[in-house]
N, C-alpha and C. Protein backbone atom coordinates (compact mmCIF):
# COMPACT_ATOMS: atom_id res chain seq x y z
N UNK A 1 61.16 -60.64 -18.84
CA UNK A 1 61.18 -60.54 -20.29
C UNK A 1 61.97 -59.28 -20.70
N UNK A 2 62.75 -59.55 -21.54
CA UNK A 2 63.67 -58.25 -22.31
C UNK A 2 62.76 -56.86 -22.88
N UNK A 3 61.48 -57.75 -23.38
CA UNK A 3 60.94 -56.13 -23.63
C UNK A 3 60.56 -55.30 -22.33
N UNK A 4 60.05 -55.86 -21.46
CA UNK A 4 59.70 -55.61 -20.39
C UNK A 4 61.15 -54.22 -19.45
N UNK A 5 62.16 -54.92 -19.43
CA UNK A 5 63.26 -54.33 -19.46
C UNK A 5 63.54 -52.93 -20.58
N UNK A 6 63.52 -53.20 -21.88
CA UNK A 6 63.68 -52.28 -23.03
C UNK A 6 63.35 -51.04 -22.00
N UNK A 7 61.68 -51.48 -22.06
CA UNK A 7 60.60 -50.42 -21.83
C UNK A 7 60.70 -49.66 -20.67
N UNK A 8 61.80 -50.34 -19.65
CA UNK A 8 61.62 -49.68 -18.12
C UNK A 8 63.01 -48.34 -18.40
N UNK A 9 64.28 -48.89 -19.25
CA UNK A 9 65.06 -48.14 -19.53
C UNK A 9 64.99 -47.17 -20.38
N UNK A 10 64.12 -47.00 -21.13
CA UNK A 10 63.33 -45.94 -22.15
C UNK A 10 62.90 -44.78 -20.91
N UNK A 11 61.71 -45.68 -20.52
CA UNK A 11 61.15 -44.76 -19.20
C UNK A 11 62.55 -44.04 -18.01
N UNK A 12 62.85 -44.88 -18.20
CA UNK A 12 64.03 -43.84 -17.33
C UNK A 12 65.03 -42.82 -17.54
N UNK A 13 65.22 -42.95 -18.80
CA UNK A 13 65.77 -41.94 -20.06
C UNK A 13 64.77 -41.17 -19.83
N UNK A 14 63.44 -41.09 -19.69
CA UNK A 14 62.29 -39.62 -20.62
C UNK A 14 62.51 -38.80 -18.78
N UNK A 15 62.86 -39.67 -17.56
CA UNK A 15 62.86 -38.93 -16.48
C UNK A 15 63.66 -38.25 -16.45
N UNK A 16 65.06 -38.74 -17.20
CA UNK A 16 66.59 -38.08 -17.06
C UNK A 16 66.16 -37.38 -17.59
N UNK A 17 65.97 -36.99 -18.53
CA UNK A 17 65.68 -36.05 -19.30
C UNK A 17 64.84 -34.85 -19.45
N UNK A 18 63.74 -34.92 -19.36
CA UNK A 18 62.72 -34.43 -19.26
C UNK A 18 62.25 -34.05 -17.69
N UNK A 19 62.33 -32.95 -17.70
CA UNK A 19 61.51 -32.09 -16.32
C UNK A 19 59.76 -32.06 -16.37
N UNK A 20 59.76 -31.20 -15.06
CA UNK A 20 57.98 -31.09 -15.09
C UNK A 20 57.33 -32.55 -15.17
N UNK A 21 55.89 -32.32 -14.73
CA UNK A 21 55.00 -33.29 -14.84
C UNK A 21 55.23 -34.51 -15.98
N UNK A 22 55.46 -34.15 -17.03
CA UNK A 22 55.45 -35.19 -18.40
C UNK A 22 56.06 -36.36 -18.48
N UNK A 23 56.78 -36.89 -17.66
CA UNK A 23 57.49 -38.08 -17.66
C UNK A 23 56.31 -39.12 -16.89
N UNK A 24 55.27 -38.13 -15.96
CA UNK A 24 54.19 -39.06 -15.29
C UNK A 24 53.09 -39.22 -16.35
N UNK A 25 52.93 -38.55 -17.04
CA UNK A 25 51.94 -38.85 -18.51
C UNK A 25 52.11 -39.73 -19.39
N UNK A 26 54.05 -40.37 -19.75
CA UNK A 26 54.55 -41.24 -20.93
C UNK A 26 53.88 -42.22 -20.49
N UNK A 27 54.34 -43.34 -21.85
CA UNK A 27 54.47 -44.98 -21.18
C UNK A 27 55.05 -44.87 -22.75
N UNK A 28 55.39 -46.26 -22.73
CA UNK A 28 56.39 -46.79 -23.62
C UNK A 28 55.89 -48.40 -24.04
N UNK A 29 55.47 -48.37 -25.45
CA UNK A 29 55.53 -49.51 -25.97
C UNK A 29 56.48 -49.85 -26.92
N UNK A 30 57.06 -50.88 -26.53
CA UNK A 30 58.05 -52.04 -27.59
C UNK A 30 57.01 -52.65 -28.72
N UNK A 31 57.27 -52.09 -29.36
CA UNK A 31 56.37 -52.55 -31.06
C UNK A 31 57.13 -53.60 -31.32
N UNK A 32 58.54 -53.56 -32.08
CA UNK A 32 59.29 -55.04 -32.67
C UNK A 32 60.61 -55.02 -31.76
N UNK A 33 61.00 -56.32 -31.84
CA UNK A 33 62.19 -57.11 -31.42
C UNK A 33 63.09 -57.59 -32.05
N UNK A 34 63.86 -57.08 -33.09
CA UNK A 34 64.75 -58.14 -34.13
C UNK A 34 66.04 -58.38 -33.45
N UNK A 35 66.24 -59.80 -33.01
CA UNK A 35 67.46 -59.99 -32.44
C UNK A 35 68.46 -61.06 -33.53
N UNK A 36 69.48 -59.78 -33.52
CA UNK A 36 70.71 -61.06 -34.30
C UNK A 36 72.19 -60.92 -33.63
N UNK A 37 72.77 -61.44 -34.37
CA UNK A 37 73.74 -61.97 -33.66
C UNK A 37 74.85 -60.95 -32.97
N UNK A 38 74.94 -60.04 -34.03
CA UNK A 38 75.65 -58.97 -33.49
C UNK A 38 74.64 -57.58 -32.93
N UNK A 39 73.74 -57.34 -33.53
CA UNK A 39 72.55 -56.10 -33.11
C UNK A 39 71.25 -56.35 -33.09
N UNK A 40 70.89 -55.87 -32.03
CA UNK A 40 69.20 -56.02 -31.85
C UNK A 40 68.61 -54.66 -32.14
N UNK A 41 67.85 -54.77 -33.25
CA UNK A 41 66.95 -53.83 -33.65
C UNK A 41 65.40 -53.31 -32.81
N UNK A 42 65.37 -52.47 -32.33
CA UNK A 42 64.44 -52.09 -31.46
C UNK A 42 63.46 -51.04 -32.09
N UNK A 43 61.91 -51.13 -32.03
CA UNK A 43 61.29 -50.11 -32.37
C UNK A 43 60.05 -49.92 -31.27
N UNK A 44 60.38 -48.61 -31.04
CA UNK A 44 59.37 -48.39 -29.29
C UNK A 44 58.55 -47.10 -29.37
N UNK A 45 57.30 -46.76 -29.04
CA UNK A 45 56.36 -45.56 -29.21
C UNK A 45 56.56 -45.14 -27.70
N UNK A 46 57.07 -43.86 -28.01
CA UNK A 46 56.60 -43.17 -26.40
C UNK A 46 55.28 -42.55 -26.62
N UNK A 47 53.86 -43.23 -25.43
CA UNK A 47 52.91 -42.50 -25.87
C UNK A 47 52.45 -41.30 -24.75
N UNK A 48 51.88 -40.31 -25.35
CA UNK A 48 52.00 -38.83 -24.42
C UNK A 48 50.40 -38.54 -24.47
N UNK A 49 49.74 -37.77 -23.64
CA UNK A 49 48.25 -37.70 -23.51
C UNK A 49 48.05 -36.37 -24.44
N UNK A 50 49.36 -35.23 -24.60
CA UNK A 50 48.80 -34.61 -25.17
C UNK A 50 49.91 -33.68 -26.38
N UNK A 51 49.45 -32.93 -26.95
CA UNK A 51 50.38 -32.77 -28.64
C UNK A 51 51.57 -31.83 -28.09
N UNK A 52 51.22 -30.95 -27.21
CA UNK A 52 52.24 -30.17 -26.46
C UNK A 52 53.29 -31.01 -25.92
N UNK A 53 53.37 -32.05 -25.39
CA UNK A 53 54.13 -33.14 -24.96
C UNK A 53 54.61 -33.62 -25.65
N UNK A 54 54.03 -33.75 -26.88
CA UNK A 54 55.15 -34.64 -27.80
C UNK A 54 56.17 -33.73 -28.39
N UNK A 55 56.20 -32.47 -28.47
CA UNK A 55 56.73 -31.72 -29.06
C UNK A 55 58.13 -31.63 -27.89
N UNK A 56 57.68 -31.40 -26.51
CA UNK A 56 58.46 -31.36 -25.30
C UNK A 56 59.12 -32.95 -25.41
N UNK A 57 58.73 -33.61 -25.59
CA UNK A 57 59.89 -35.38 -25.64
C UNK A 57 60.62 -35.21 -26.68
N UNK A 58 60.26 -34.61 -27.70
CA UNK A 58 61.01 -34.54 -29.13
C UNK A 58 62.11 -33.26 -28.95
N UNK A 59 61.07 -31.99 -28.52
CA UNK A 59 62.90 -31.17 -28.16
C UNK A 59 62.81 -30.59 -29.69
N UNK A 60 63.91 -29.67 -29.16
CA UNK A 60 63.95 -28.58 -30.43
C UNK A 60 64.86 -29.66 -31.26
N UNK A 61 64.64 -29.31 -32.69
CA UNK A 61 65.71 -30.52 -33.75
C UNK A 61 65.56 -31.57 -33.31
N UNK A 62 64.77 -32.12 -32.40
CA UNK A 62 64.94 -33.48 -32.27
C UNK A 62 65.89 -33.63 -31.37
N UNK A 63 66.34 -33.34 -30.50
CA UNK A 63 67.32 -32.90 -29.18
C UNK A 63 67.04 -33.76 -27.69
N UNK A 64 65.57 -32.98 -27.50
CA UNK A 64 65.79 -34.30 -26.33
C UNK A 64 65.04 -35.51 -26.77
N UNK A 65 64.83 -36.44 -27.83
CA UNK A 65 64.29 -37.38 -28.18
C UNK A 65 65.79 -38.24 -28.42
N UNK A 66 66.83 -37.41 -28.68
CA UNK A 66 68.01 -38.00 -29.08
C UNK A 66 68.42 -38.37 -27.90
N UNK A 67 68.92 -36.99 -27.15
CA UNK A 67 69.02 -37.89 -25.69
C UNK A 67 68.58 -39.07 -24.82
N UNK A 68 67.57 -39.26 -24.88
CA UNK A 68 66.21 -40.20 -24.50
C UNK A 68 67.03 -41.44 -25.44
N UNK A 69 67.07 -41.85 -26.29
CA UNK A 69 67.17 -42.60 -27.42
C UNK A 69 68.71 -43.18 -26.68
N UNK A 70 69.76 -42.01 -26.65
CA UNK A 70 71.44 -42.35 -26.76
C UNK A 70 71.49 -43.18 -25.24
N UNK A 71 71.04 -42.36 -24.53
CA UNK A 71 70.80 -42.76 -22.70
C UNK A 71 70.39 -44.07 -22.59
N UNK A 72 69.03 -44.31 -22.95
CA UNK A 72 68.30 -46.35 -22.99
C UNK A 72 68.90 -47.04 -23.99
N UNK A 73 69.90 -46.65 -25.16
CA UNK A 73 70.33 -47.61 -25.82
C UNK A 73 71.53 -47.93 -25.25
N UNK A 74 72.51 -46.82 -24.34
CA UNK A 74 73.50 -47.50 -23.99
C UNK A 74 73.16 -48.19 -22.82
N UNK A 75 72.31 -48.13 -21.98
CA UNK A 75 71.78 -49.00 -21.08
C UNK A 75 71.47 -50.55 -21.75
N UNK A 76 70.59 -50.56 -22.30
CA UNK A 76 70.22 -51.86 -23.08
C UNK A 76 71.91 -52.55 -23.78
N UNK A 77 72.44 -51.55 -24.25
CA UNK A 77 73.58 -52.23 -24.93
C UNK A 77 74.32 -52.77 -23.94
N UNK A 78 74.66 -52.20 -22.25
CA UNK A 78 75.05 -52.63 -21.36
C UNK A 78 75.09 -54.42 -20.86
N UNK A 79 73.71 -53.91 -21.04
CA UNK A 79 72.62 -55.73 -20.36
C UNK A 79 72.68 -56.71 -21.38
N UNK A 80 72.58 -56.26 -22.82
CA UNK A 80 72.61 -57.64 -23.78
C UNK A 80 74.39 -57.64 -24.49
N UNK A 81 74.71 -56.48 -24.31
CA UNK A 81 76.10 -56.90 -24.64
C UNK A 81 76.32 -57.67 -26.43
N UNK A 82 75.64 -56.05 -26.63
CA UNK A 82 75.85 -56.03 -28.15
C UNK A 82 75.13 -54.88 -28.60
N UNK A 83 75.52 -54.45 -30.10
CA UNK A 83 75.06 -52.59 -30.53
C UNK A 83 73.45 -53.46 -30.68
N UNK A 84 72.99 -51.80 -30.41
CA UNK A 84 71.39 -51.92 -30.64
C UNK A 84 71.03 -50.94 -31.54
N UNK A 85 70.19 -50.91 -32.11
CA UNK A 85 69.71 -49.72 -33.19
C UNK A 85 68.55 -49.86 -32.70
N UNK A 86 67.80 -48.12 -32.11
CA UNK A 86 66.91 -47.72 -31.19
C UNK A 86 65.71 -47.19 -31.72
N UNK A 87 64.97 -47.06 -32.22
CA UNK A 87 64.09 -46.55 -33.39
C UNK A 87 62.96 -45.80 -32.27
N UNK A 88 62.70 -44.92 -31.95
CA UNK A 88 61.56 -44.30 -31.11
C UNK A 88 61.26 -43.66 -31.86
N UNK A 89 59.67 -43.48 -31.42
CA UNK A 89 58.24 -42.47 -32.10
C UNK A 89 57.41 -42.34 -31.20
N UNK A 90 56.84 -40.82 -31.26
CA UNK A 90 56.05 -40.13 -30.36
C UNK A 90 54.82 -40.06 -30.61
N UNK A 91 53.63 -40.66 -29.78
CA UNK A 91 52.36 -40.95 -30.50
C UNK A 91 51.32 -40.59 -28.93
N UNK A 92 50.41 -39.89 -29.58
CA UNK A 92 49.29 -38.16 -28.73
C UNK A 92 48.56 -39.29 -28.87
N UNK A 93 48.13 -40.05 -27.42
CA UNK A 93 47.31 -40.11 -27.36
C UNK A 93 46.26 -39.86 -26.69
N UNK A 94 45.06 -38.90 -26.52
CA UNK A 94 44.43 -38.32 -25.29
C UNK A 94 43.48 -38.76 -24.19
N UNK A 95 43.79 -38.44 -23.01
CA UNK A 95 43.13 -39.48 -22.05
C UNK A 95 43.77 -40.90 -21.95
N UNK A 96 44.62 -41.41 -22.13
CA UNK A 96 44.87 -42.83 -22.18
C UNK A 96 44.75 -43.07 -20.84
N UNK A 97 45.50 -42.08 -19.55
CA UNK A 97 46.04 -42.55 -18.51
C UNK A 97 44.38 -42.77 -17.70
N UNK A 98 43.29 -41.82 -17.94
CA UNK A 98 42.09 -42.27 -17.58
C UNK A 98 41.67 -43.52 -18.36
N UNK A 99 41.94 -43.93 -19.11
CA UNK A 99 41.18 -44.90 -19.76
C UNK A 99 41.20 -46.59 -19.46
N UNK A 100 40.27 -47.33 -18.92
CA UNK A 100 40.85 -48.69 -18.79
C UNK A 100 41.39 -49.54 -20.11
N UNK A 101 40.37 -49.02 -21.09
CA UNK A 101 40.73 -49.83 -22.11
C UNK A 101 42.24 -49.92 -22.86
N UNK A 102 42.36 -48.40 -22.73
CA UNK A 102 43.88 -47.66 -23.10
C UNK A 102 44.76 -48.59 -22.45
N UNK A 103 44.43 -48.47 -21.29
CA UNK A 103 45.59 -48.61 -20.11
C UNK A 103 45.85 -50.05 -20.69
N UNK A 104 45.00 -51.25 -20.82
CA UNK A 104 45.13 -52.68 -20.41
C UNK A 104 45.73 -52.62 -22.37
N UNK A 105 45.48 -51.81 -23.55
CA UNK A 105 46.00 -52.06 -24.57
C UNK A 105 47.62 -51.72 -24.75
N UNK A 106 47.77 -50.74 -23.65
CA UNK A 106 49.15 -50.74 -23.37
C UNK A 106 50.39 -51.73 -22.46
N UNK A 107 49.07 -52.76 -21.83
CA UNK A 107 49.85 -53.78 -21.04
C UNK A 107 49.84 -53.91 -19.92
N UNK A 108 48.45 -52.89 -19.03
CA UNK A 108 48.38 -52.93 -17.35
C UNK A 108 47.49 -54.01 -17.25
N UNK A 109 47.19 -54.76 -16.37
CA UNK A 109 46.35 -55.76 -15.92
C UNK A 109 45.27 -55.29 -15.19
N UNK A 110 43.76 -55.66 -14.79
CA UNK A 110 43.04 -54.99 -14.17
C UNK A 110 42.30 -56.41 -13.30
């Protein structure tokens, strides 16, 4: 599945990017899918366990969130072979990675 994909190239952007532990804390949900003919509109939450982290994915001015963003959209634009408009947001949420309930609302199977 394409979101499935979206979400793995997002994640691999926050590694490029981002040093230290925090790239093992993200995950990445694909919220919407608008596909047309010439651009697919994408909107995806990177979620982080804690508020210090989101500040570190976001980057001074918004810096390394841009990076993150420019990196998985030209990837994605690669594979579907057409412009994408990338919409990411950073959302604290604490404990998720302990949590089953978290975990399986984000899409792990148990």
């Amino acid at each position: 599945m394409l979101r499935d994909i979206y979400k793995e190239f997002i994640r691999e952007a926050i590694f490029d990017n981002i040093s230290d532990e925090i790239p093992y804390e993200t995950d990445v949900l694909i919220d919407k899918v608008e596909e047309g003919k010439t651009l697919e509109k994408i909107r995806a939450t990177i979620i982080v366990e804690k508020q210090t982290q989101k500040g570190i994915i976001i980057g001074k001015g918004g810096a390394a969130i841009k990076r993150i963003g420019k990196d998985s959209r030209l990837q994605i634009e690669n594979l579907i072979g057409k412009k994408v408009f990338l919409d990411l947001f950073v959302s604290v949420k604490k404990g998720w990675t302990n949590d089953k309930q978290s975990l399986e609302d984000i899409g792990y199977k148990f």
